[in-house]
Protein backbone atom coordinates (compact mmCIF):
# COMPACT_ATOMS: atom_id res chain seq x y z
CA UNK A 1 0.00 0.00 0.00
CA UNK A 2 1.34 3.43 -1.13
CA UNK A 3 1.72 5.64 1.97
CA UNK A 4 1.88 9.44 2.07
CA UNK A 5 4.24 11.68 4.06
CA UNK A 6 2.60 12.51 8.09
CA UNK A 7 3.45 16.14 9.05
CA UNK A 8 6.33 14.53 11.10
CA UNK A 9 7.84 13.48 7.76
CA UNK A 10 7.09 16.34 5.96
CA UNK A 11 9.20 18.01 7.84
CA UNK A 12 12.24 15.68 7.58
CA UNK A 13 12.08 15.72 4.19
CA UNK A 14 10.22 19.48 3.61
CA UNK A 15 13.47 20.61 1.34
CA UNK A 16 11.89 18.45 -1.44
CA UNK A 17 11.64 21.05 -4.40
CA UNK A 18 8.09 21.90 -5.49
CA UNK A 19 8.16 20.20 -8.48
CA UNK A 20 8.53 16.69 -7.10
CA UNK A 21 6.19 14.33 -5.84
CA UNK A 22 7.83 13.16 -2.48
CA UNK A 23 6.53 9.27 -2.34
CA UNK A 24 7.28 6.83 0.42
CA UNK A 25 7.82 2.86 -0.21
CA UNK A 26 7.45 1.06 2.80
CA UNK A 27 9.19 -2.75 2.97
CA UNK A 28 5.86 -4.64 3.00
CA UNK A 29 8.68 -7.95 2.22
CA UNK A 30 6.80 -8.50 -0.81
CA UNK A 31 8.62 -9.27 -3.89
CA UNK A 32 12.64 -9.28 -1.93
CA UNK A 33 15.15 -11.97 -2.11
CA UNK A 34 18.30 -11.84 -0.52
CA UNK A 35 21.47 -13.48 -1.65
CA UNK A 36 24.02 -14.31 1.29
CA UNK A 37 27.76 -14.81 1.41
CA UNK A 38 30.19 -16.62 3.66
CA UNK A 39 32.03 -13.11 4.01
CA UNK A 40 29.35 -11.43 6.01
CA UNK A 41 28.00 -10.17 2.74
CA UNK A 42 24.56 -9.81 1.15
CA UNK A 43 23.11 -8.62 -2.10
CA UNK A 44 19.29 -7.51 -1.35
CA UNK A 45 17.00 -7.27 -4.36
CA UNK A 46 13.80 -5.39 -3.62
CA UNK A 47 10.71 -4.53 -6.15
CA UNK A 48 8.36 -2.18 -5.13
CA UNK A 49 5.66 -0.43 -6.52
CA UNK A 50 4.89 3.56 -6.38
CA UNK A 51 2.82 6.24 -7.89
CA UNK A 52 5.02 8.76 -9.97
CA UNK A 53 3.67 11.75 -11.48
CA UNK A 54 5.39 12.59 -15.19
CA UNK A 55 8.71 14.31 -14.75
CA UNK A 56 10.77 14.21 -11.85
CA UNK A 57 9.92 12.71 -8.32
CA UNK A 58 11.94 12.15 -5.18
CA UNK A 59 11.35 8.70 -3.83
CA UNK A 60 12.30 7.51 -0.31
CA UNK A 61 13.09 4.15 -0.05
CA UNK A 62 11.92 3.20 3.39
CA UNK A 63 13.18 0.21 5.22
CA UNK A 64 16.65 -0.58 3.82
CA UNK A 65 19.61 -2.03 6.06
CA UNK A 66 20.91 0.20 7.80
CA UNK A 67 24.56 -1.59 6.93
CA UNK A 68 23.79 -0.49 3.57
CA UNK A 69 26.83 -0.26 0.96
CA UNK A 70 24.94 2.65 -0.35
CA UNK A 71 27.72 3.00 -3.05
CA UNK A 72 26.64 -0.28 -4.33
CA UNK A 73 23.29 0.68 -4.37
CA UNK A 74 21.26 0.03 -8.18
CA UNK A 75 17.95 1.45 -8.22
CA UNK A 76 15.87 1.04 -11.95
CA UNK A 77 12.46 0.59 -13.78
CA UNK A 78 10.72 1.05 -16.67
CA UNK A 79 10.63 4.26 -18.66
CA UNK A 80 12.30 6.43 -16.01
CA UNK A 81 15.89 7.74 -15.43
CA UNK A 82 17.30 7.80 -12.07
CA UNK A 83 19.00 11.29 -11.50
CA UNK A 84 20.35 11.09 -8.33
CA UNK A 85 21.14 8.74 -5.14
CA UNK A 86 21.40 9.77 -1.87
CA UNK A 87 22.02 7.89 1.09
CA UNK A 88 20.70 9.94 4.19
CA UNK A 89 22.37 8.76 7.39
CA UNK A 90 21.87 11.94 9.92
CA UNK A 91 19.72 10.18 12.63
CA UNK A 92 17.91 12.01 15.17
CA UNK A 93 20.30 12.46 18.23
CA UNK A 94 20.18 15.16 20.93
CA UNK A 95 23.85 16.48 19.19
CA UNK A 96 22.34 16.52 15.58
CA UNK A 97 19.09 18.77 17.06
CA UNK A 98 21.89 20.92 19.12
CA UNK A 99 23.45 21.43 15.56
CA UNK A 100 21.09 21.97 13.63
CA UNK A 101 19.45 24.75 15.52
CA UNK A 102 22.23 26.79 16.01
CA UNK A 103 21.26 30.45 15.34
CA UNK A 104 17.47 29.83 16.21
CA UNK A 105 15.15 30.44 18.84
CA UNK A 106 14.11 27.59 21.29
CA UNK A 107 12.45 26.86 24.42
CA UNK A 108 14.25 26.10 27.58
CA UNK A 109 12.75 24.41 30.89
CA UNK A 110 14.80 24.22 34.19
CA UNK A 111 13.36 23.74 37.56
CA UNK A 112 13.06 26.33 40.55
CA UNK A 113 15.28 25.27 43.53
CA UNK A 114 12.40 26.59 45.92
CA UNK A 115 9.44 25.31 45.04
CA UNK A 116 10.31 22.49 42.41
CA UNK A 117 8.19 23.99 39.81
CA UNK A 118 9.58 24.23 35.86
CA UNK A 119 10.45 27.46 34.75
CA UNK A 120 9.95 27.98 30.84
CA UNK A 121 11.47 31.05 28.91
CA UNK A 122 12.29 31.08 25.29
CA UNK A 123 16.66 31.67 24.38
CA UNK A 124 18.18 31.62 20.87
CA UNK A 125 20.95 28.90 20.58
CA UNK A 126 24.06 30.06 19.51
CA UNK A 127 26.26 27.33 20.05
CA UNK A 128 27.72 24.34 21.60
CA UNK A 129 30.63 22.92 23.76
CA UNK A 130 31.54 19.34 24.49
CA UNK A 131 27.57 18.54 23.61
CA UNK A 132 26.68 21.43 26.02
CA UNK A 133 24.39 24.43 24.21
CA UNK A 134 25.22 27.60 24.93
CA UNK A 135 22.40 29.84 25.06
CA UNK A 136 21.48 33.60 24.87
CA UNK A 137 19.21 34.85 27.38
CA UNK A 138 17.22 38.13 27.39
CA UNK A 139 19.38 38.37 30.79
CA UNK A 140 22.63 37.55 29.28
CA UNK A 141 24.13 34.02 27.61
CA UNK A 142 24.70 31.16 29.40
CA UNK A 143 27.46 28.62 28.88
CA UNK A 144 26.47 25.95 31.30
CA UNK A 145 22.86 25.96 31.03
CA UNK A 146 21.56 23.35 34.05
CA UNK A 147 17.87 22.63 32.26
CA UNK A 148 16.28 21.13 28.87
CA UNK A 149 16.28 22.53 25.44
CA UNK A 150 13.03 21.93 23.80
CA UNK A 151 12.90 22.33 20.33
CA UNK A 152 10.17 23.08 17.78
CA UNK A 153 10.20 20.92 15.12
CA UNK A 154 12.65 17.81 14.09
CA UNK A 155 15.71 19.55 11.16
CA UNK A 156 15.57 18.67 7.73
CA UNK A 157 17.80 15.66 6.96
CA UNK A 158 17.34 13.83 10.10
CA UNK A 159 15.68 10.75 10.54
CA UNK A 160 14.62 8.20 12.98
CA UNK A 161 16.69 5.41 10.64
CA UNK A 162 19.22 5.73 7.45
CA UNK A 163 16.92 6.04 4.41
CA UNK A 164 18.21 5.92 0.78
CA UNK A 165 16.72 8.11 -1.80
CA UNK A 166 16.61 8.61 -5.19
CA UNK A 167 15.45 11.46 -7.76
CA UNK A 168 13.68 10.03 -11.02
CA UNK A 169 12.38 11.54 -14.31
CA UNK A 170 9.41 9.30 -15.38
CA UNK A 171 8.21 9.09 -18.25
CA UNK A 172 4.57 8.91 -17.75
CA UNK A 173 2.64 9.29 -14.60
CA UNK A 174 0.80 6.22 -13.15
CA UNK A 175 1.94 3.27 -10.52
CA UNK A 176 5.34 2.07 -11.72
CA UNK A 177 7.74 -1.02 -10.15
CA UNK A 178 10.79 -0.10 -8.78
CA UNK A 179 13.32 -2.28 -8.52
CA UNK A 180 16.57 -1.90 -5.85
CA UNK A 181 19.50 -3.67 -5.73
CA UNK A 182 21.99 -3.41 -3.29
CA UNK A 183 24.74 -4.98 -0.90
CA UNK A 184 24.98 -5.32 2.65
CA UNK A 185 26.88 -6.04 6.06
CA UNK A 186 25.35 -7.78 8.81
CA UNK A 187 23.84 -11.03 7.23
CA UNK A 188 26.17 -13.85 7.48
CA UNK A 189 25.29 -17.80 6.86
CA UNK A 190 27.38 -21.17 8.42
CA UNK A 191 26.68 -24.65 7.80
CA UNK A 192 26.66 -27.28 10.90
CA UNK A 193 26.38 -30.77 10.23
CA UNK A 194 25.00 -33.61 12.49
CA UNK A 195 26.05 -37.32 11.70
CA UNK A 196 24.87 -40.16 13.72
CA UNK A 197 26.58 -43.08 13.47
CA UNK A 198 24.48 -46.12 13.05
CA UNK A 199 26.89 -49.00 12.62
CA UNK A 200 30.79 -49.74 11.97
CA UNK A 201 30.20 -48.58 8.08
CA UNK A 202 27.25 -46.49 7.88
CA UNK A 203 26.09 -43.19 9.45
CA UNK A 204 23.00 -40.69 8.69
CA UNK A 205 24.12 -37.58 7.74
CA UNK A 206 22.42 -33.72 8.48
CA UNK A 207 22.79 -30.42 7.17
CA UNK A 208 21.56 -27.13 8.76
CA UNK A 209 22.50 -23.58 7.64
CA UNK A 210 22.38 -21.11 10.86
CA UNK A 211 21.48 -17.27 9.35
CA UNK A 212 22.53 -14.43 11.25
CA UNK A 213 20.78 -11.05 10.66
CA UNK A 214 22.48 -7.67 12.51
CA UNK A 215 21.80 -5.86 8.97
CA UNK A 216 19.28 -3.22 10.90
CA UNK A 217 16.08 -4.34 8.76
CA UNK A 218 13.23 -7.47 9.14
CA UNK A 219 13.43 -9.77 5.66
CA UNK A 220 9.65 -10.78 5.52
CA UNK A 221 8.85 -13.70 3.31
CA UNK A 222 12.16 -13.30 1.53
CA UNK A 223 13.37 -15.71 -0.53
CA UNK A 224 16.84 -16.66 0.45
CA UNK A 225 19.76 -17.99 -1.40
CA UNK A 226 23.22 -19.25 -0.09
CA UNK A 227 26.27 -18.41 -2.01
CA UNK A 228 29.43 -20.78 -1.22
CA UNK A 229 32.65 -19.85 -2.10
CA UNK A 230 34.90 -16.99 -1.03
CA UNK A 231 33.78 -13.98 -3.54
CA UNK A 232 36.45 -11.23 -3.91
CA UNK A 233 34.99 -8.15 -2.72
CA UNK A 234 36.82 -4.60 -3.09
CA UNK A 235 35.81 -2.15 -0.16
CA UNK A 236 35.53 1.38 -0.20
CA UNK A 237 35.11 1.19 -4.06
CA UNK A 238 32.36 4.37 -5.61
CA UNK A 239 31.44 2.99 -9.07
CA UNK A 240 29.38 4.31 -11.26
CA UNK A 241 26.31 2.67 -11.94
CA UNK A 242 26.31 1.68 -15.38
CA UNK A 243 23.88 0.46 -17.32
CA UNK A 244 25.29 -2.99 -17.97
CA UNK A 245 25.19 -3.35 -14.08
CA UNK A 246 21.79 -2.36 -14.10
CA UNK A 247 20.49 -5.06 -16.68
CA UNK A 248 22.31 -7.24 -14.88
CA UNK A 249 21.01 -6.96 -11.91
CA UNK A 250 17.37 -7.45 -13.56
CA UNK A 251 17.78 -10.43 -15.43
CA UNK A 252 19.62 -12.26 -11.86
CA UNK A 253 16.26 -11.29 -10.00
CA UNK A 254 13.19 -13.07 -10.42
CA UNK A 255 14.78 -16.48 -9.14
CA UNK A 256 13.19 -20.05 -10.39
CA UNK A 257 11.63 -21.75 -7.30
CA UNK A 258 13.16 -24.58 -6.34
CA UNK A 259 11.68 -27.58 -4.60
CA UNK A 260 14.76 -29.36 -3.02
CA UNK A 261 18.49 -27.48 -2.10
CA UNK A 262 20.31 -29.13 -4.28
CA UNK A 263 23.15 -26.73 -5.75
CA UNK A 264 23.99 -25.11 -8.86
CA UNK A 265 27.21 -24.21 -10.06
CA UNK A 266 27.78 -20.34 -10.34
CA UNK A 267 30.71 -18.65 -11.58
CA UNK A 268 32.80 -21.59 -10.06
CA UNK A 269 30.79 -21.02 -6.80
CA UNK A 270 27.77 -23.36 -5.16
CA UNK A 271 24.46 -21.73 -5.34
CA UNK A 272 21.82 -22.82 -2.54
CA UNK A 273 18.18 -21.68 -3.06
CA UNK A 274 16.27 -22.49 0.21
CA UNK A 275 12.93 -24.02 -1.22
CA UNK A 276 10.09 -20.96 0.70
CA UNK A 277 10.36 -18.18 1.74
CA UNK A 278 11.45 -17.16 4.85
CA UNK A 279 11.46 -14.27 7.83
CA UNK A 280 14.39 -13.43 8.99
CA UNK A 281 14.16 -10.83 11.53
CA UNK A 282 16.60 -8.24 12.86
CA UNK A 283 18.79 -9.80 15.82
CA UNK A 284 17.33 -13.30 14.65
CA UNK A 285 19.49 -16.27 14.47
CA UNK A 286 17.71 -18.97 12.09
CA UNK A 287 18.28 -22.40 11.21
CA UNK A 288 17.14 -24.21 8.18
CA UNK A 289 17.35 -27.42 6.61
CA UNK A 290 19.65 -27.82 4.60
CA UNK A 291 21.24 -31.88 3.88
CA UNK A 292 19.39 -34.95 5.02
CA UNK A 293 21.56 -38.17 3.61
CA UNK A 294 20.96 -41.43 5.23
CA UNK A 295 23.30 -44.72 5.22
CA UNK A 296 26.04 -42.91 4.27
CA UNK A 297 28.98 -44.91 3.79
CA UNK A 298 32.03 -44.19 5.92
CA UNK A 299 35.60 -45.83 6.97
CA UNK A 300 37.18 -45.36 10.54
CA UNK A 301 40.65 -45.32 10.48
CA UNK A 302 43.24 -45.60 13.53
CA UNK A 303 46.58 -43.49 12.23
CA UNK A 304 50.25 -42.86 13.81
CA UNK A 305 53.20 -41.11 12.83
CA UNK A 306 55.97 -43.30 14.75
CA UNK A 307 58.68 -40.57 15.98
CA UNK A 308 61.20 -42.43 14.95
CA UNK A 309 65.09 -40.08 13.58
CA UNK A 310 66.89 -42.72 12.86
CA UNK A 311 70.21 -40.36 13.97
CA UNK A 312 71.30 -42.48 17.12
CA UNK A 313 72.43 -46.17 17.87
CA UNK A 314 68.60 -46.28 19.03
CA UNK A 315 65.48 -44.51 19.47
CA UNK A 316 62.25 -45.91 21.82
CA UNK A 317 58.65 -44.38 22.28
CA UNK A 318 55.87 -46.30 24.72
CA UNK A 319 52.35 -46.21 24.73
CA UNK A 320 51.47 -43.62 22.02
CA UNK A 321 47.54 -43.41 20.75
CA UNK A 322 46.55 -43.53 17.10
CA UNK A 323 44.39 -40.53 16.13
CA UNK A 324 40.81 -41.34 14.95
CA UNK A 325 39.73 -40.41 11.42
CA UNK A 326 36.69 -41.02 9.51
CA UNK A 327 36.95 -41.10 5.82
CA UNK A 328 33.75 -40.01 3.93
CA UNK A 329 33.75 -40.03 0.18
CA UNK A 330 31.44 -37.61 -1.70
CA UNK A 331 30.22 -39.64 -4.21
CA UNK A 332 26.52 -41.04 -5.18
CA UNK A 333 27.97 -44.41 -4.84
CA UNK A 334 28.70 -44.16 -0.95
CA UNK A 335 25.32 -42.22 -0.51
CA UNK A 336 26.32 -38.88 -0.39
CA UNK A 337 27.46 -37.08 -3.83
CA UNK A 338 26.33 -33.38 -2.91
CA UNK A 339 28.15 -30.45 -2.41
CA UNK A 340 29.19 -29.54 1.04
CA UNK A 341 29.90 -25.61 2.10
CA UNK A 342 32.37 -25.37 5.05
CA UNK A 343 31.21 -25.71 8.47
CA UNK A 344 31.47 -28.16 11.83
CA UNK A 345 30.47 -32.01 11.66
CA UNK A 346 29.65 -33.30 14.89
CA UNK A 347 29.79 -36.94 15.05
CA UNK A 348 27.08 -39.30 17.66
CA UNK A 349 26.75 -42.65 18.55
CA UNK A 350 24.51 -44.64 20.72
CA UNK A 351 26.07 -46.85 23.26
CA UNK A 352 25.07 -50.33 24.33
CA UNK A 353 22.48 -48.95 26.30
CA UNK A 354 20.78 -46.53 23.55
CA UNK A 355 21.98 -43.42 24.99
CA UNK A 356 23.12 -40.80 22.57
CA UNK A 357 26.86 -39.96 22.91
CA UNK A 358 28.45 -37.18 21.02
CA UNK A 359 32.11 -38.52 19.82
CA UNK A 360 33.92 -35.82 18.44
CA UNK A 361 33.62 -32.78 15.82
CA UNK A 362 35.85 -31.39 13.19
CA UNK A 363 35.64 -28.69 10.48
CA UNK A 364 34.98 -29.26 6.83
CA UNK A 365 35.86 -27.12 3.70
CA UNK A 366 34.09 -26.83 1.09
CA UNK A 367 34.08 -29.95 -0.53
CA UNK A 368 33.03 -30.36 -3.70
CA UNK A 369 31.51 -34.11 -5.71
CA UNK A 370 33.61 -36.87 -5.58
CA UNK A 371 36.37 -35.10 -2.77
CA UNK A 372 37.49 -36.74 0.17
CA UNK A 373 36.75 -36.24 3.86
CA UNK A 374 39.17 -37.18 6.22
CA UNK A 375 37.76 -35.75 9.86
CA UNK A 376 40.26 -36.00 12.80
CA UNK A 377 38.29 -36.24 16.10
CA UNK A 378 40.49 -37.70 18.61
CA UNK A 379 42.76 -40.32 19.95
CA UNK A 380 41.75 -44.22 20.93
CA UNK A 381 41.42 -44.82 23.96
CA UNK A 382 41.49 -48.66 23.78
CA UNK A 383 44.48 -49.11 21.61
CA UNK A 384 48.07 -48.04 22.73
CA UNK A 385 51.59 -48.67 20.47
CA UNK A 386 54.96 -48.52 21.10
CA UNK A 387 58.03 -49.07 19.36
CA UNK A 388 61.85 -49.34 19.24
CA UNK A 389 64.46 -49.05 16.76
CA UNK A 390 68.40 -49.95 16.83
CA UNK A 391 71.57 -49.36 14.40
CA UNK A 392 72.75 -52.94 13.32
CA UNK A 393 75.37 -51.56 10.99
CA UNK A 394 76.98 -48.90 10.04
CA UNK A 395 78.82 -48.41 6.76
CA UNK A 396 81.21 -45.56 5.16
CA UNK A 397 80.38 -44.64 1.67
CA UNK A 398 82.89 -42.05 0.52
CA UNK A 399 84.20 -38.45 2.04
CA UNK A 400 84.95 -35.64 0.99
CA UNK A 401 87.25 -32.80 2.74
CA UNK A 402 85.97 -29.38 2.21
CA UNK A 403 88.70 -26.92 3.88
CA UNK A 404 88.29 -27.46 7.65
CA UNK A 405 85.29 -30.04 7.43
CA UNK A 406 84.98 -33.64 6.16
CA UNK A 407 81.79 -34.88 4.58
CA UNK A 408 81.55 -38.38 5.44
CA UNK A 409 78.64 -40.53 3.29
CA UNK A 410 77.30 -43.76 4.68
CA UNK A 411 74.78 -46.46 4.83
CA UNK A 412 73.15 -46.63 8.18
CA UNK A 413 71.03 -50.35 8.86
CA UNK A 414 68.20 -49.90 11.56
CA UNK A 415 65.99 -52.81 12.58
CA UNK A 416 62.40 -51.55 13.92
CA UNK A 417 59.58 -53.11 16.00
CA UNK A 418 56.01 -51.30 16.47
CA UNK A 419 53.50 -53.22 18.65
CA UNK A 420 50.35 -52.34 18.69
CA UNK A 421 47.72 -53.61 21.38
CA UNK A 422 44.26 -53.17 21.00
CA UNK A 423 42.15 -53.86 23.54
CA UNK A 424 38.93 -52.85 22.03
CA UNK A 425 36.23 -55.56 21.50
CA UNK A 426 36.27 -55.75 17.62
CA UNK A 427 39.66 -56.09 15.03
CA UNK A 428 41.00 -53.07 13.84
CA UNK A 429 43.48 -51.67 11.31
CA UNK A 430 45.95 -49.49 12.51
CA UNK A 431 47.84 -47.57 9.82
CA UNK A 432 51.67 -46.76 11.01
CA UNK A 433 53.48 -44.63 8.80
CA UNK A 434 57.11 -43.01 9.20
CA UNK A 435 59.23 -39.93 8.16
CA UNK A 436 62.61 -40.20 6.87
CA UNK A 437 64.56 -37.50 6.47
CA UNK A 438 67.75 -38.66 4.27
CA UNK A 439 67.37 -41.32 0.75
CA UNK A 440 66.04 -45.13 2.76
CA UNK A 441 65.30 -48.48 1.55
CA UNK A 442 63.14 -51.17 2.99
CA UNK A 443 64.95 -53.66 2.54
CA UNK A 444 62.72 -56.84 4.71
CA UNK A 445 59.13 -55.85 6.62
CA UNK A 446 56.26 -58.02 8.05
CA UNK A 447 53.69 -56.36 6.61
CA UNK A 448 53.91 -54.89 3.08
CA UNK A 449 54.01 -50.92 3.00
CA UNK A 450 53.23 -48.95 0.40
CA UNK A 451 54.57 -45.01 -0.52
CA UNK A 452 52.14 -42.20 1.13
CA UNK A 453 54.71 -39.38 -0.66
CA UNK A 454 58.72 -39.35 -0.87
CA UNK A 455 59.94 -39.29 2.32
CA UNK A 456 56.68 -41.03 3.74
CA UNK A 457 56.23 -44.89 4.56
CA UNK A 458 52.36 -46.27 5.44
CA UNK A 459 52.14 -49.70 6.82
CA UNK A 460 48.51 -50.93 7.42
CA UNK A 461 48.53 -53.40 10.41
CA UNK A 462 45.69 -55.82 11.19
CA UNK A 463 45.06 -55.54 14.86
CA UNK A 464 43.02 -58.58 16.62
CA UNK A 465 40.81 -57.76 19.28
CA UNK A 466 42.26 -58.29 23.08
CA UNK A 467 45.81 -58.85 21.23
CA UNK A 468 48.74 -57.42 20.94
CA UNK A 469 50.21 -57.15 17.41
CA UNK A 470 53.92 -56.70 16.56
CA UNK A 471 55.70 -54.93 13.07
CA UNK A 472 58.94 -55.09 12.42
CA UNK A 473 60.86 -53.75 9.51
CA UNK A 474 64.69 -53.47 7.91
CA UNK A 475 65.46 -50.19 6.82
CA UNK A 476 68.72 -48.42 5.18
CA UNK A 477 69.53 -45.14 5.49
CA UNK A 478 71.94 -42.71 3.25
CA UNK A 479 73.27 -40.57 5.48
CA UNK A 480 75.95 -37.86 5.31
CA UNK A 481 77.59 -36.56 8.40
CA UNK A 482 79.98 -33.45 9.07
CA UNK A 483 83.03 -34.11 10.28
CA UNK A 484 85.60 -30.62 11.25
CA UNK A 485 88.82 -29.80 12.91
């Protein structure tokens, strides 16, 4: 519903030249769709409709965030040429009234010390100190004036909230749609994700994005998309606004609904249309639905890094704990094959007796189809390893003097032993790996390793349940020491 100025607003906006039609546009939420960022960004697209007279009108846009980028602000239509922006941001304070009355009369109260009762008299204001007004009298000015200053009437260009408007030449008179596009701080999106493990292989898995709104402004049946993806944003930029930006901004905002959140690819970014519409009021925290995947397939894997040098005659470690990881792979195949924005997992489990248990969280990137997860969320308790290593030979290579210093090359042979005990009810498969710093050789091992990377040896040991499991491996190491006088 078109609504006219009161004679509060008339005179907040009176300097409106007689010409124009002054029109207000109140945020009914009709018709606006938001577009949200991870970077505590939001693009806000707005159509509303408004009675313009032929020729040129000053419209107030009522009801836009008050964390407005108003440089990035787009307003267009129909036959009509926007003029001029303006983003008024002088809110009513008591310093803005003190300001903006300097030179003019007002009305003062202060109270009598004898009998308590207000004493009004009328003063011209002709300045201020530290907030403080100073004030000529019919008596004489005052500097430190102990009462209230009452003023007439609120100052042109203040207002109870920042209000953007905009000067336009229409065409022809009648109700036109306005459309505004612009982008804000203050609305920011995460993703949290719930998975409940059901059995050694399988877990259900649940996505909710939690919406955040400090932009100033209610979103009323807005429909709400999520953008994933870091978008490179360039602050403090003034551009002009072109007309390419314009039609751009028109043909990206009627949206097609959407029944389900499944993503689209945009611009190398995920694109998440929530299926309604939504509220989302000011200082409102809001979770929606986002993921629901059930019998997703996962692997739990028990990993150590043995801290082995290899430097010494020897080296020994005792009771160490193998992190816990589960592996999830994003594919259709293992039940899952959607993209995934960043956020926390939290992992739960039901114990023997049904109770829930919560297990362990971790953080996810953004993960795109057919990626990886591999979620670290804590040590085993149940299964301890320990290990030793010692030098069973030592042989010289070749050396080299280099002035003061000899560089002496040889083969170093170490034999190792890793046991692992696992004391948990079920077998298990620990994965060992080591480091080596210089060239090495496996030269004999009791379970066959494979290559992680270069200087990286894996070893995947079966574990039985209530045993204690032993790996031993032969390995050679090139080694060059430094030898000086």
């Amino acid at each position: 519903m078109l609504k006219y100025f009161l004679p509060l607003g008339f005179a907040i906006w009176s300097a409106v030249s007689a010409q124009a039609q002054t029109v207000v546009l109140p945020n009914t939420g009709n018709n606006v769709s938001v577009s949200i960022y991870n970077q505590n960004l939001s693009l806000v697209k707005d159509m509303r409709q408004a009675e313009l007279k032929s020729g040129l009108n000053e419209v107030v846009f009522d009801g836009v965030a008050q964390r407005i980028q108003p440089e990035t602000a787009v307003i267009y239509g129909d036959e009509m040429k926007i003029i001029e922006q303006n983003y008024n941001y002088n809110l009513l304070s008591y310093q803005n009234f003190i300001e903006r009355n300097i030179g003019k009369e007002v009305n003062t109260v202060r109270i009598n010390p004898k009998d308590g009762e207000n004493i009004y008299e009328r003063a011209v204001l002709i300045g201020s100190a530290n907030g403080q007004p100073i004030l000529r009298f019919n008596y004489g000015i005052d500097a430190e004036f102990d009462g209230r200053v009452v003023f007439k009437d609120i100052p042109n260009g203040l207002s109870n909230k920042p209000t953007l408007t905009a000067k336009i030449n229409a065409k022809n008179s009648g109700y036109k749609t306005l459309r505004l596009a612009y982008l804000t701080d203050g609305l920011s999106w995460k993703t949290d994700y719930v998975a409940n493990v059901i059995n050694k292989d399988k877990l259900n898995l649940t996505g909710w994005v939690t919406i955040n709104n400090e932009s100033g402004i209610d979103y009323e049946n807005a429909k709400i998309q999520l953008i994933a993806g870091d978008v490179n944003v360039v602050r403090n930029a003034v551009p002009r606004m072109a007309k390419g930006v314009m039609l751009m901004a028109s043909a990206s905002y009627d949206m097609a609904s959407n029944d389900s959140i499944e993503p689209q690819n945009l611009n190398s970014y995920e694109l998440y249309t929530l299926p309604t519409t939504t509220t989302i009021k000011n200082q409102q925290t809001k979770q929606v639905a986002l993921i629901e995947k059930t019998e997703v397939k996962y692997k739990k894997e028990f990993n150590l890094q043995t801290p082995f040098y290899f430097n010494s005659n020897g080296d020994e470690f005792e009771k160490y704990h193998p992190s816990i990881t589960y592996v999830i792979n994003n594919t259709a195949d293992d039940n899952l094959g959607i993209s995934l924005p960043s956020g926390t997992m939290r992992f739960y489990e039901n114990d023997k007796n049904g109770n829930l248990q919560f297990i362990g969280s971790a953080h996810i990137n953004n993960t795109a189809k057919e990626d990886t997860l591999r979620l670290y969320l804590g040590e085993a308790f149940n299964i301890s390893v320990s290990g030793k290593t010692k030098k069973i030979s030592e042989q010289e290579l070749t050396r080299q003097k280099q002035n003061k210093c000899t560089d002496i090359k040889k083969r170093l042979t170490y034999e190792t032993e890793v046991t692992i005990n696992n004391a948990e009810d079920g077998d298990n498969n620990v994965i060992i790996s080591q480091h080596f710093n210089n060239e090495y050789k496996i030269i004999k091992e009791s379970v066959v390793s494979t290559e992680k990377n270069a200087t990286t040896r894996e070893w995947i040991v079966p574990a039985k349940a209530k045993q204690k499991t032993v790996l031993t491996y032969t390995a050679e190491i090139i080694a060059t020491n430094k030898e000086c006088n």
